[in-house]
Protein backbone atom coordinates (compact mmCIF):
# COMPACT_ATOMS: atom_id res chain seq x y z
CA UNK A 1 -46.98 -11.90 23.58
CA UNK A 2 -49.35 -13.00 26.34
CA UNK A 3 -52.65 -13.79 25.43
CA UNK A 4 -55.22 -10.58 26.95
CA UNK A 5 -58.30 -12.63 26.66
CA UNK A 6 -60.30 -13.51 29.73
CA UNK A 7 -60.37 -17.00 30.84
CA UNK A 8 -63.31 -18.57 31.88
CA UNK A 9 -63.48 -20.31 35.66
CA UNK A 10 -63.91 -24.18 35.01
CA UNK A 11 -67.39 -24.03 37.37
CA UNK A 12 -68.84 -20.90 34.70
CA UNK A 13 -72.12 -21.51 33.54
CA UNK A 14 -73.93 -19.04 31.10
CA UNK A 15 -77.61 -18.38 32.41
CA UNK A 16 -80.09 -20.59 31.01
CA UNK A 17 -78.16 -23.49 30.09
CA UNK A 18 -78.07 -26.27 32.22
CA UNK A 19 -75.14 -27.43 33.72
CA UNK A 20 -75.18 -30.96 31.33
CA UNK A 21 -74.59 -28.95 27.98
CA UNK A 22 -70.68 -27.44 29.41
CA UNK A 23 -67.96 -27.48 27.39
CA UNK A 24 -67.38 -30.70 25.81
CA UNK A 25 -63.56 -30.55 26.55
CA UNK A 26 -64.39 -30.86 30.94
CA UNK A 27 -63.27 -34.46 32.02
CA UNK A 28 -64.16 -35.63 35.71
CA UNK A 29 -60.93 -36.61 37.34
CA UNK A 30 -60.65 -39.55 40.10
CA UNK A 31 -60.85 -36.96 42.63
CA UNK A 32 -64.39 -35.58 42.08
CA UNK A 33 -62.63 -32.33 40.11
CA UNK A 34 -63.08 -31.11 37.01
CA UNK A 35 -60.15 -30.55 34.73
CA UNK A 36 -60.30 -28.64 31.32
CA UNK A 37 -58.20 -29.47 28.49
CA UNK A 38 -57.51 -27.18 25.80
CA UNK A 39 -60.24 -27.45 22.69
CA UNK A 40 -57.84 -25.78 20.37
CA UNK A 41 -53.95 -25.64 19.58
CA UNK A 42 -52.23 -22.16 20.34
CA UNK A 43 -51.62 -20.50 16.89
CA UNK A 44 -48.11 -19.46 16.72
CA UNK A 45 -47.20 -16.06 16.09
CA UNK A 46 -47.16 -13.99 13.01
CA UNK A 47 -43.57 -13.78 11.81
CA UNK A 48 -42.15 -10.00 12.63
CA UNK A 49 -41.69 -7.93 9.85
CA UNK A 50 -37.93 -7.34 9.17
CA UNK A 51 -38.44 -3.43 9.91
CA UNK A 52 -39.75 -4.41 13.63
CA UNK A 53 -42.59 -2.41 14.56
CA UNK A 54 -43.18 -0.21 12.28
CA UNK A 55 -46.51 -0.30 10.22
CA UNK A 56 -44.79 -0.32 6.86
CA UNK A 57 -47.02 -2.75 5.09
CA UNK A 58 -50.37 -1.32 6.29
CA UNK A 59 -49.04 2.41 5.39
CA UNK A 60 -48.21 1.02 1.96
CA UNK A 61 -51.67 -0.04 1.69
CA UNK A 62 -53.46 2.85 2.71
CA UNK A 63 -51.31 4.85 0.53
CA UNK A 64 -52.07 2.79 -2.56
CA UNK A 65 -55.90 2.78 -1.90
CA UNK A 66 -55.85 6.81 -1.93
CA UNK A 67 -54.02 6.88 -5.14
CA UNK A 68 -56.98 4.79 -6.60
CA UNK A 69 -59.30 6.75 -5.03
CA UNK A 70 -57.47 9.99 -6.46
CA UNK A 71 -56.87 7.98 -9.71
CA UNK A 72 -60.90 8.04 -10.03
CA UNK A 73 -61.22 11.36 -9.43
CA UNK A 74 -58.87 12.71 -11.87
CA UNK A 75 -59.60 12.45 -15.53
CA UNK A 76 -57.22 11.44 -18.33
CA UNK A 77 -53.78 9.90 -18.61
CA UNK A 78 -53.04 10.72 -15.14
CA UNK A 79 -55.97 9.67 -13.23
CA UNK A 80 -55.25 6.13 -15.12
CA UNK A 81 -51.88 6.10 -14.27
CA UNK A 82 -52.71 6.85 -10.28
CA UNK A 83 -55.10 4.08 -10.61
CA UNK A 84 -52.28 2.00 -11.74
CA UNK A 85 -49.87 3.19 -9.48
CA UNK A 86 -52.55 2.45 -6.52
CA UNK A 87 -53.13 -1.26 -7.66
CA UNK A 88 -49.35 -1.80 -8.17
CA UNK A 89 -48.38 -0.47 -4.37
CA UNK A 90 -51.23 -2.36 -2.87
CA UNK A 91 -50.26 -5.46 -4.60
CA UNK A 92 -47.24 -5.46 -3.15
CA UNK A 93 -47.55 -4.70 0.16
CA UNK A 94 -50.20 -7.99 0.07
CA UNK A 95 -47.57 -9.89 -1.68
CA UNK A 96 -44.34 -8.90 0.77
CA UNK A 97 -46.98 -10.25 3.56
CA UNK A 98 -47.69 -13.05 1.34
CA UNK A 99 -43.88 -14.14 1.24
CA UNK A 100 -43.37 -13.40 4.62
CA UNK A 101 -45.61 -15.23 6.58
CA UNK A 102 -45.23 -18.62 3.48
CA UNK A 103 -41.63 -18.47 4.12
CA UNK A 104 -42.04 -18.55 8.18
CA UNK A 105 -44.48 -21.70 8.03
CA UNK A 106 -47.03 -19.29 9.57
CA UNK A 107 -49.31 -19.92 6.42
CA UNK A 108 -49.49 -21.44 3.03
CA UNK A 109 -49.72 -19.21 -0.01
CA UNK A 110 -48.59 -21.40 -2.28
CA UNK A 111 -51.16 -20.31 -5.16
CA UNK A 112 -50.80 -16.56 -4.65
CA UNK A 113 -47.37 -16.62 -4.90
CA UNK A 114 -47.09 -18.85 -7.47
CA UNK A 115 -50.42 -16.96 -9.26
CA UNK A 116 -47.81 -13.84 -8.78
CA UNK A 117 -44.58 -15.88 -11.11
CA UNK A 118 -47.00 -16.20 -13.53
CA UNK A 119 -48.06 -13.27 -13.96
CA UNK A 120 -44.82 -11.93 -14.88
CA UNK A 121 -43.51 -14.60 -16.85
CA UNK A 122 -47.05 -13.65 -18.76
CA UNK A 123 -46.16 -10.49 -18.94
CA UNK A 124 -42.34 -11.12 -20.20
CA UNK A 125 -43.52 -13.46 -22.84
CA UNK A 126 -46.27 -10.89 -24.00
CA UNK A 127 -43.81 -8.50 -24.53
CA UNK A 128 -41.04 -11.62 -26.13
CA UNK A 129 -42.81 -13.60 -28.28
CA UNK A 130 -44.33 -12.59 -31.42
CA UNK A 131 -48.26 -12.14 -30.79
CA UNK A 132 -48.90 -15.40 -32.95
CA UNK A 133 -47.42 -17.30 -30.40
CA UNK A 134 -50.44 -16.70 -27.98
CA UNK A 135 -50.78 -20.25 -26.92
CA UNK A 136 -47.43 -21.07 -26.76
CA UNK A 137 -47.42 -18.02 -24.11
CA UNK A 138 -50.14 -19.56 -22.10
CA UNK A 139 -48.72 -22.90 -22.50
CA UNK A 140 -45.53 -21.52 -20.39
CA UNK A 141 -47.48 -19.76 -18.01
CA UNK A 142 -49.56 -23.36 -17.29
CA UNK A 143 -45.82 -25.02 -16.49
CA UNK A 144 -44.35 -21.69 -14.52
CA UNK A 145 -47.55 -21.64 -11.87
CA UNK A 146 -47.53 -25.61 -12.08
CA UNK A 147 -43.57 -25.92 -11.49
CA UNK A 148 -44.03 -23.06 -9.04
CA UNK A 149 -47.05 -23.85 -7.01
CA UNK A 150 -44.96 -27.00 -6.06
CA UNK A 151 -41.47 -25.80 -5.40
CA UNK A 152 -43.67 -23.50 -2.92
CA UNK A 153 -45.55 -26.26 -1.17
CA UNK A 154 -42.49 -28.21 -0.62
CA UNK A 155 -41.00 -25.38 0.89
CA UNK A 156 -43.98 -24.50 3.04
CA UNK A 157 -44.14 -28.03 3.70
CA UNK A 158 -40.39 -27.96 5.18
CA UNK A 159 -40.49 -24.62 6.74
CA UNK A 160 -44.20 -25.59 8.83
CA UNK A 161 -42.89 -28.95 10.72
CA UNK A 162 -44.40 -31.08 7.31
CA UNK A 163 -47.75 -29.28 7.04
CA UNK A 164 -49.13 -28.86 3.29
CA UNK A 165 -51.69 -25.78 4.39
CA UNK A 166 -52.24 -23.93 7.44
């Protein structure tokens, strides 16, 4: 996608500054020219969803924010469960963007998606293991986001030309 920004002219000065304080990226050249170098690397491109153009993700989030918004607005058992309903759809729509873009290289989200493993192996052994077993519980969840967060970064790291973060 070509970039729609307007590019400066290399002789551009803003009023009232003199011409000394230009950008720090201007070298003179052996011919009496300016040349400008780039101050910044191109960021590449945000991986395409697998549904092309469609806003899927962003619908999915607007629809989950007006079930919490309804949620609040209706009383009882079903207002609750809208607001639960609304949390859970947003969640994931953040989370299939999470994945997506980690598993491209475009950017690390090692801790979310790790933060996201633990949470349900929380939740499993919540429901599993007898409730005097508490620590043992968060004892697991400590080695699932540790065992995770790194299997992650190492994947990241592979998948981004050897970058831990981006």
């Amino acid at each position: 996608m070509a970039d729609r920004r307007k590019r400066r002219r290399p002789d551009y000065r803003p009023p009232g500054r003199p011409a000394a304080a230009r950008s720090r990226a201007s070298v003179g050249r052996a011919d009496g020219e300016r040349e400008t170098r780039p101050t910044r690397r191109p960021r590449p491109e945000r991986p395409p969803a697998p549904w092309g153009r469609f806003p899927l993700v962003e619908l999915v989030v607007l629809l989950g924010l007006g079930l919490l918004v309804a949620g609040f607005l209706v009383q009882g058992v079903r207002g609750a469960t809208m607001i639960a309903a609304g949390i859970a759809l947003a969640s994931l729509a953040g989370l299939e963007l999470s994945i997506r873009e980690h598993l491209a290289g475009y950017r690390s989200h090692s801790t979310v998606l790790a933060g996201a493993v633990t949470v349900l192996a929380l939740g499993a052994g919540y429901f599993l293991l007898p409730a005097d077993l508490f620590a043992v519980n968060l004892l697991i969840g400590a080695v699932v986001f540790g065992v995770c967060f790194y299997t992650l970064r190492e994947i990241f790291k592979r998948r981004s030309g050897g970058l831990g973060f981006r």
